[in-house]
PDB file of N, CA and C in Angstrom:
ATOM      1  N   UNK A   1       9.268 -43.218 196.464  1.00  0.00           N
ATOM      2  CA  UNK A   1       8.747 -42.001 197.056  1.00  0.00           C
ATOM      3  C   UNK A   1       9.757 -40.895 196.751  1.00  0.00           C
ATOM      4  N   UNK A   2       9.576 -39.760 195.772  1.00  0.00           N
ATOM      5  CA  UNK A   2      10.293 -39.239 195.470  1.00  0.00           C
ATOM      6  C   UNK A   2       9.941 -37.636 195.938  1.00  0.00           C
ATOM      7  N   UNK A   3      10.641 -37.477 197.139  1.00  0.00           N
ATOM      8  CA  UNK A   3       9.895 -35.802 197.840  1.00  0.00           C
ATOM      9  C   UNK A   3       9.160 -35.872 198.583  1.00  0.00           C
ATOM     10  N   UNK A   4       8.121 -37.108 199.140  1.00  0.00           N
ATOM     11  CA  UNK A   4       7.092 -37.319 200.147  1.00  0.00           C
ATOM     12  C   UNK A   4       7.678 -37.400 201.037  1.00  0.00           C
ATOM     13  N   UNK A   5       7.023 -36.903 202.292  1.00  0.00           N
ATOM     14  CA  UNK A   5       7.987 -37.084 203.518  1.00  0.00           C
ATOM     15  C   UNK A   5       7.240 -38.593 204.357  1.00  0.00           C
ATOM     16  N   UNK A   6       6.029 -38.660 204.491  1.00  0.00           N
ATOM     17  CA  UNK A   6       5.114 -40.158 204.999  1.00  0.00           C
ATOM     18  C   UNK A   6       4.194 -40.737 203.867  1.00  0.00           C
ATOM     19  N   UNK A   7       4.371 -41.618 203.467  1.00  0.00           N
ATOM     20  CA  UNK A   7       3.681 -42.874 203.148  1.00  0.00           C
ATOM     21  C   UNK A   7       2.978 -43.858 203.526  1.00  0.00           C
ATOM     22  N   UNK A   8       2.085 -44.313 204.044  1.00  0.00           N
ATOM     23  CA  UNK A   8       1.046 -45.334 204.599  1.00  0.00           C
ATOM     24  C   UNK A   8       0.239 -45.670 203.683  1.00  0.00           C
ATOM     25  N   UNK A   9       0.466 -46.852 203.198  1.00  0.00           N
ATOM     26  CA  UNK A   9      -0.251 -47.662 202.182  1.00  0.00           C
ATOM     27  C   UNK A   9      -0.256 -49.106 202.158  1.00  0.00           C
ATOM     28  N   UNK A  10      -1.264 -49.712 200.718  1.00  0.00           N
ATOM     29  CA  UNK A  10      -0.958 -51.053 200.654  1.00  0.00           C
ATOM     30  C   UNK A  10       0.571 -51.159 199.825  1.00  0.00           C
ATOM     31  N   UNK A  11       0.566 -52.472 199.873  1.00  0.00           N
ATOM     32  CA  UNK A  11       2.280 -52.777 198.750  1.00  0.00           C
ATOM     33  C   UNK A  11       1.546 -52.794 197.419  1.00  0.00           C
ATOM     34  N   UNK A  12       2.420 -52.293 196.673  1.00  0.00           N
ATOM     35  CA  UNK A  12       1.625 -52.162 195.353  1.00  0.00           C
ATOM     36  C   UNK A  12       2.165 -54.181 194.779  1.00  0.00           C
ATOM     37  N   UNK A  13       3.167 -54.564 195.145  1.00  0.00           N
ATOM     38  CA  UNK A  13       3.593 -55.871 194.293  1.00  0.00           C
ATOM     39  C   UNK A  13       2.585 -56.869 195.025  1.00  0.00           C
ATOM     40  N   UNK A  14       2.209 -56.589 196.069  1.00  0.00           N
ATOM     41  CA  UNK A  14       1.046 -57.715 196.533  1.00  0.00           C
ATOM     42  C   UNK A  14       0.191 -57.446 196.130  1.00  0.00           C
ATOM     43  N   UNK A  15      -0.668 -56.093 195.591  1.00  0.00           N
ATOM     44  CA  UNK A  15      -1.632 -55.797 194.874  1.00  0.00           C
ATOM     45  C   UNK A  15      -1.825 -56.438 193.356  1.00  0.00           C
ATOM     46  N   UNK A  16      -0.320 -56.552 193.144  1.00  0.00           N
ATOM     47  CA  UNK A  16      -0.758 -57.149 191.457  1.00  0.00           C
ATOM     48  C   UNK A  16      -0.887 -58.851 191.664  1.00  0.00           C
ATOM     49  N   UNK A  17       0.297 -59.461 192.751  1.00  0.00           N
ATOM     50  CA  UNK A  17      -0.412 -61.068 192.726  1.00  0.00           C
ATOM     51  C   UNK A  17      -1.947 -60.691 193.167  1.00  0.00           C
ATOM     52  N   UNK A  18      -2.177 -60.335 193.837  1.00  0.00           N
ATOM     53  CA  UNK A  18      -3.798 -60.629 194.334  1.00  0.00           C
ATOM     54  C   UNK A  18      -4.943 -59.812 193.241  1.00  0.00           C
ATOM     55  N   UNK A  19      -4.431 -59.413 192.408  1.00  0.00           N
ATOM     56  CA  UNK A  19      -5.240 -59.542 191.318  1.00  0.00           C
ATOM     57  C   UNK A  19      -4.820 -60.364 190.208  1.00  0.00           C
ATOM     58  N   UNK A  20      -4.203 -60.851 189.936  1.00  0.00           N
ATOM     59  CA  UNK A  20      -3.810 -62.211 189.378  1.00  0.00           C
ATOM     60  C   UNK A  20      -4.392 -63.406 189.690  1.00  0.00           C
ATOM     61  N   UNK A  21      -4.796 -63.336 191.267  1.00  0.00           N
ATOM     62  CA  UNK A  21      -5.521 -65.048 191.373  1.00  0.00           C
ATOM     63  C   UNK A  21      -6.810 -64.143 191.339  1.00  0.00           C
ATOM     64  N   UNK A  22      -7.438 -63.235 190.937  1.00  0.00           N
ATOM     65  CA  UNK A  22      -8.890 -62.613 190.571  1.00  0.00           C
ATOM     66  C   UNK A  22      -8.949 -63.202 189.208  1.00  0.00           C
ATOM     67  N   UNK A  23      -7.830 -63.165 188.173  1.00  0.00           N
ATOM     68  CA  UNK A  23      -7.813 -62.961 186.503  1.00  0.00           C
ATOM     69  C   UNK A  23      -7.837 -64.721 186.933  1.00  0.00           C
ATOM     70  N   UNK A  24      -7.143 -64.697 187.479  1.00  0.00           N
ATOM     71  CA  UNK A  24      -7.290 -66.505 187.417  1.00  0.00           C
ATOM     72  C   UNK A  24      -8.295 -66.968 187.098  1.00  0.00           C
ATOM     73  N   UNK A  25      -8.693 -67.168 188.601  1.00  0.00           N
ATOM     74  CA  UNK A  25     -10.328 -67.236 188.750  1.00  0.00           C
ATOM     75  C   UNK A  25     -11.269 -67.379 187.343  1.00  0.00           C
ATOM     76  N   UNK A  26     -11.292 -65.791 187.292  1.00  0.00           N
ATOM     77  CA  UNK A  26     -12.352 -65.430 186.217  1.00  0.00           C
ATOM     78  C   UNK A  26     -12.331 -66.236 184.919  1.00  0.00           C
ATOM     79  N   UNK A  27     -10.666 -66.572 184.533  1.00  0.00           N
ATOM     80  CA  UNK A  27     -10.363 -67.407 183.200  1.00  0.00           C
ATOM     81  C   UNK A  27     -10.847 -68.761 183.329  1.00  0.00           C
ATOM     82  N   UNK A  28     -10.610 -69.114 184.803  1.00  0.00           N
ATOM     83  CA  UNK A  28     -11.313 -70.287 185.234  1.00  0.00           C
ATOM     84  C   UNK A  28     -12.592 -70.736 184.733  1.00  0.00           C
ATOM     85  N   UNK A  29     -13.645 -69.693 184.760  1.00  0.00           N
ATOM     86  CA  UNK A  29     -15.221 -69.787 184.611  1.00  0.00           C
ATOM     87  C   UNK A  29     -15.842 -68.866 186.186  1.00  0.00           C
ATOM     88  N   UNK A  30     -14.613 -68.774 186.934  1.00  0.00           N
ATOM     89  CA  UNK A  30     -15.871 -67.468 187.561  1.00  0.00           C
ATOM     90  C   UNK A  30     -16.550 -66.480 186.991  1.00  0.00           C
ATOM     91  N   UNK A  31     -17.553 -66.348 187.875  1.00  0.00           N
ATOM     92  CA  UNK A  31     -18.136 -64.955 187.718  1.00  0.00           C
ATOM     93  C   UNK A  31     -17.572 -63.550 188.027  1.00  0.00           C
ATOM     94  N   UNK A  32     -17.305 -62.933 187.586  1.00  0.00           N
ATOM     95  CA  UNK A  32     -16.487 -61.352 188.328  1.00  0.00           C
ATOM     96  C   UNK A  32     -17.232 -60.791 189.710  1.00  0.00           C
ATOM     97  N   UNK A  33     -18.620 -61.060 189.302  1.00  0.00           N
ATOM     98  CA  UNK A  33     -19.793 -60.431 190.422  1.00  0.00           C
ATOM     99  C   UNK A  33     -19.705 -60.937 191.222  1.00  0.00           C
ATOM    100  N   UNK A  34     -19.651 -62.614 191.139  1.00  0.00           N
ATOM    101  CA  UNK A  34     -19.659 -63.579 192.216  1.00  0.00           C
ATOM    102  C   UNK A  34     -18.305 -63.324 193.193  1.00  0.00           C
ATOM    103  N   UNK A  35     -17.382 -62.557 192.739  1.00  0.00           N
ATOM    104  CA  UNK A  35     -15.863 -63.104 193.683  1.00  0.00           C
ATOM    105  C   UNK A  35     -15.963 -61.950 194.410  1.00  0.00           C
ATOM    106  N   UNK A  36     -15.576 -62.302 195.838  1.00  0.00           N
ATOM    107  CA  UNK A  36     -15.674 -61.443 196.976  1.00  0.00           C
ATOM    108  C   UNK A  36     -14.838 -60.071 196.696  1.00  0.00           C
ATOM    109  N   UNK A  37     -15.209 -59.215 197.261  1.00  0.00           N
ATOM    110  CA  UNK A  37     -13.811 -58.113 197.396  1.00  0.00           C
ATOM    111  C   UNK A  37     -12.972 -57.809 198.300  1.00  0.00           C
ATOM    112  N   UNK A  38     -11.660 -57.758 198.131  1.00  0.00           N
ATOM    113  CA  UNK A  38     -10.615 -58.242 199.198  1.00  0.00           C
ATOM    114  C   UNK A  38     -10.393 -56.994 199.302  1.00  0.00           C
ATOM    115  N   UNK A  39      -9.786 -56.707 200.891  1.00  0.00           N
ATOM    116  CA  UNK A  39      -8.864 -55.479 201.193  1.00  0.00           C
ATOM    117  C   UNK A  39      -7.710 -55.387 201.172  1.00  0.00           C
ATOM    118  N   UNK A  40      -6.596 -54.398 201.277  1.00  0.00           N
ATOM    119  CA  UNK A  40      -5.015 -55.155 201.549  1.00  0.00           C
ATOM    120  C   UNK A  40      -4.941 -55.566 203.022  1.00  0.00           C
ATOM    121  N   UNK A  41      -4.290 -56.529 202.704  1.00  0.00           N
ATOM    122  CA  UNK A  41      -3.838 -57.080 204.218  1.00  0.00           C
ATOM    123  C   UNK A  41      -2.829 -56.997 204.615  1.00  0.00           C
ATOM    124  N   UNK A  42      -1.744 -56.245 203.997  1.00  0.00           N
ATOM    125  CA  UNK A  42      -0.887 -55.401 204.658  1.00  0.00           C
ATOM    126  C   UNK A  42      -0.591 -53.687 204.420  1.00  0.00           C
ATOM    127  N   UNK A  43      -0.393 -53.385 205.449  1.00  0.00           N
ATOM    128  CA  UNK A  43       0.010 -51.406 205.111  1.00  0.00           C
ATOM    129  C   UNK A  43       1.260 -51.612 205.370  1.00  0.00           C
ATOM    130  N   UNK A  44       2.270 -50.754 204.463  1.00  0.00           N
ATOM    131  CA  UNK A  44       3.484 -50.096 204.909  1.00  0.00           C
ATOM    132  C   UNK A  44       3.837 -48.958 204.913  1.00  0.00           C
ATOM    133  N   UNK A  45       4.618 -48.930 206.016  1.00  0.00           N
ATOM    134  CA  UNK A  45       4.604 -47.278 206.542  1.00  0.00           C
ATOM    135  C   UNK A  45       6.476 -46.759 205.845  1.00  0.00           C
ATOM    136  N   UNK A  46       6.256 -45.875 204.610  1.00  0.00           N
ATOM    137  CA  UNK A  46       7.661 -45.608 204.623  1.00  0.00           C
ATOM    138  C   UNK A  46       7.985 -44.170 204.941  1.00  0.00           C
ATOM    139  N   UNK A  47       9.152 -43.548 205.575  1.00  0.00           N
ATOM    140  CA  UNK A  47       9.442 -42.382 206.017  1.00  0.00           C
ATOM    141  C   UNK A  47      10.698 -41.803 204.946  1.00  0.00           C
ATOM    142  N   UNK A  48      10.871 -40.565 204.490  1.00  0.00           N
ATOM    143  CA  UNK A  48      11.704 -39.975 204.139  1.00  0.00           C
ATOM    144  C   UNK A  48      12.445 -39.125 204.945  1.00  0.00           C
ATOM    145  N   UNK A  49      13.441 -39.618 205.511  1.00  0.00           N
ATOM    146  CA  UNK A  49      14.578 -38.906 206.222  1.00  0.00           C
ATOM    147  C   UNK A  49      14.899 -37.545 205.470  1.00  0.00           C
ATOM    148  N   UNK A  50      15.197 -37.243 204.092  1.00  0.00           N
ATOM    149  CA  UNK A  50      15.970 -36.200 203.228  1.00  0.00           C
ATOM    150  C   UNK A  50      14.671 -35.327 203.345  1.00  0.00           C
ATOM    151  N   UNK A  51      13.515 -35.370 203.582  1.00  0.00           N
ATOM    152  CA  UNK A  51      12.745 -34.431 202.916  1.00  0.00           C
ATOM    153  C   UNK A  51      12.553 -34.043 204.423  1.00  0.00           C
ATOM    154  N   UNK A  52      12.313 -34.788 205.042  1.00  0.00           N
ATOM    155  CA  UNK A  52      12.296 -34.043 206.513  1.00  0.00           C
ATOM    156  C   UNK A  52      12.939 -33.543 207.359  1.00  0.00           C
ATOM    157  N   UNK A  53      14.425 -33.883 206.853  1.00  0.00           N
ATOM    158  CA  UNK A  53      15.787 -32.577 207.406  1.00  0.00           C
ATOM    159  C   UNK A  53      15.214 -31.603 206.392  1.00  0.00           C
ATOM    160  N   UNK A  54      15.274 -31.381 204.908  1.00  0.00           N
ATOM    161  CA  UNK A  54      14.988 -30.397 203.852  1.00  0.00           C
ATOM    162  C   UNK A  54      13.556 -29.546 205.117  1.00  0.00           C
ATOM    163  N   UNK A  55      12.714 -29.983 205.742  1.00  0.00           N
ATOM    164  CA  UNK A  55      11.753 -29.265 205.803  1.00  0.00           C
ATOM    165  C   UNK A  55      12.376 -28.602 207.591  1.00  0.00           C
ATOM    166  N   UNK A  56      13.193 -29.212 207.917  1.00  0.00           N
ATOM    167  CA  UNK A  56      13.509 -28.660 209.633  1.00  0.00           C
ATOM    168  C   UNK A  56      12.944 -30.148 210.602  1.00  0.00           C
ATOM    169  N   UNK A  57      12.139 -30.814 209.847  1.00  0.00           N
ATOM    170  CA  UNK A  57      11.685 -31.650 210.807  1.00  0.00           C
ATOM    171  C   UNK A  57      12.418 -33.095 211.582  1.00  0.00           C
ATOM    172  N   UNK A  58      11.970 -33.437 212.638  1.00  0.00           N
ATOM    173  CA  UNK A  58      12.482 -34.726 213.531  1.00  0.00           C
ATOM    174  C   UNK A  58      11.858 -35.894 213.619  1.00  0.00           C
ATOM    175  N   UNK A  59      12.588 -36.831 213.340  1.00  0.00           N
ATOM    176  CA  UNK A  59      11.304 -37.817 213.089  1.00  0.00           C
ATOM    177  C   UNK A  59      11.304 -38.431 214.384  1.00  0.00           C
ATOM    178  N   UNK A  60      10.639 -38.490 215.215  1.00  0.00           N
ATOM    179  CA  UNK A  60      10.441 -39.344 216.693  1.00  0.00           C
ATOM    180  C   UNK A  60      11.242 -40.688 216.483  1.00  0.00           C
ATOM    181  N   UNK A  61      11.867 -41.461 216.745  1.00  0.00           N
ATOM    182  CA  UNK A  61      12.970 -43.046 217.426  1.00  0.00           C
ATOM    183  C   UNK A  61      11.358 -43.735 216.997  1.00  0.00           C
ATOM    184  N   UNK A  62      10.667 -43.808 218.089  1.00  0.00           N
ATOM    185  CA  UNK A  62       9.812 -44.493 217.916  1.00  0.00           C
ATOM    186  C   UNK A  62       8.792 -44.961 216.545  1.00  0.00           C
ATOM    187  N   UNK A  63       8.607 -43.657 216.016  1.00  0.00           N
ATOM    188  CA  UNK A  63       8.069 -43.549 214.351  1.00  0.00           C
ATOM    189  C   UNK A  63       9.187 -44.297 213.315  1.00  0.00           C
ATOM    190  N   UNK A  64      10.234 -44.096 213.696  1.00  0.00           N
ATOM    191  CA  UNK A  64      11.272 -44.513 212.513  1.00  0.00           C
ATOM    192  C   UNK A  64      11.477 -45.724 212.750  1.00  0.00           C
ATOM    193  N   UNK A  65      11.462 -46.929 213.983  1.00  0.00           N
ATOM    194  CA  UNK A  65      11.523 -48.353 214.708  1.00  0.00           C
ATOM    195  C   UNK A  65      10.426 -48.727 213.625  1.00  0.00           C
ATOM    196  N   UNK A  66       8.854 -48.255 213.757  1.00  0.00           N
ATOM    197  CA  UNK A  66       7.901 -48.541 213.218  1.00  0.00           C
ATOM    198  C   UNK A  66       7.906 -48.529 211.538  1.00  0.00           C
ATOM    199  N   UNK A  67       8.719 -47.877 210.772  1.00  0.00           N
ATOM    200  CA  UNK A  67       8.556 -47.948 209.490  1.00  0.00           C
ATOM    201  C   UNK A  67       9.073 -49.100 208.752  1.00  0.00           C
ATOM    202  N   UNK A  68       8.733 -49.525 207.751  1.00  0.00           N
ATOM    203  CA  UNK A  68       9.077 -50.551 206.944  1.00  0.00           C
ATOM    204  C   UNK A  68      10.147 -50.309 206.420  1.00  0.00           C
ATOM    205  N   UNK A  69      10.289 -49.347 205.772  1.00  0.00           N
ATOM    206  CA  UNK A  69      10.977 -48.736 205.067  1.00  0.00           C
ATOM    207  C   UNK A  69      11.547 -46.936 205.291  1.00  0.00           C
ATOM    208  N   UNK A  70      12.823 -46.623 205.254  1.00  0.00           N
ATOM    209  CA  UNK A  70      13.746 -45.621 205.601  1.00  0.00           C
ATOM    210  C   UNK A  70      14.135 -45.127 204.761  1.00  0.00           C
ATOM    211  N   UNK A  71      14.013 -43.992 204.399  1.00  0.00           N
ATOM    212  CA  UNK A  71      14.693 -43.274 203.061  1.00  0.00           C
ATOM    213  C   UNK A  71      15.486 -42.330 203.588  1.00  0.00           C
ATOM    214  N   UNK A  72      16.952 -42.418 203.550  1.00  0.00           N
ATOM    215  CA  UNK A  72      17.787 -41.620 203.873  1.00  0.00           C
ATOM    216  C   UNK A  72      18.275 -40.779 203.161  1.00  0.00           C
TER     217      UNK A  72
END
């Protein structure tokens, strides 16, 4: 995150295994149509500390406990 001050997303490295056991699959003899569509099953929340002193802002104790990830 380069300049964003909040982030809430999926993980992008769990995004690529879980399309990997899709390519699996499919090399297998699935069907593409046939295989369900998955959501992420995890969000992470990352905060940028630098961009939010840069802007005047405070990040609440409680918001920053909650993040995955801290960018100082």
């Amino acid at each position: 995150m380069d300049g964003g001050l909040i982030s809430y997303g999926y993980n992008l490295a769990d995004a690529y295994r879980r399309s990997a056991k899709y390519v699996d699959k499919i090399l297998k003899g699935a069907k593409p149509g046939d295989l369900p569509i998955e959501l992420p099953v995890k969000l992470e929340l990352a905060i940028n500390l630098k961009t939010a002193k840069s802007l005047g802002l405070m990040m609440p104790s409680q918001l920053l406990t909650r993040a995955d990830e801290v960018i100082e």
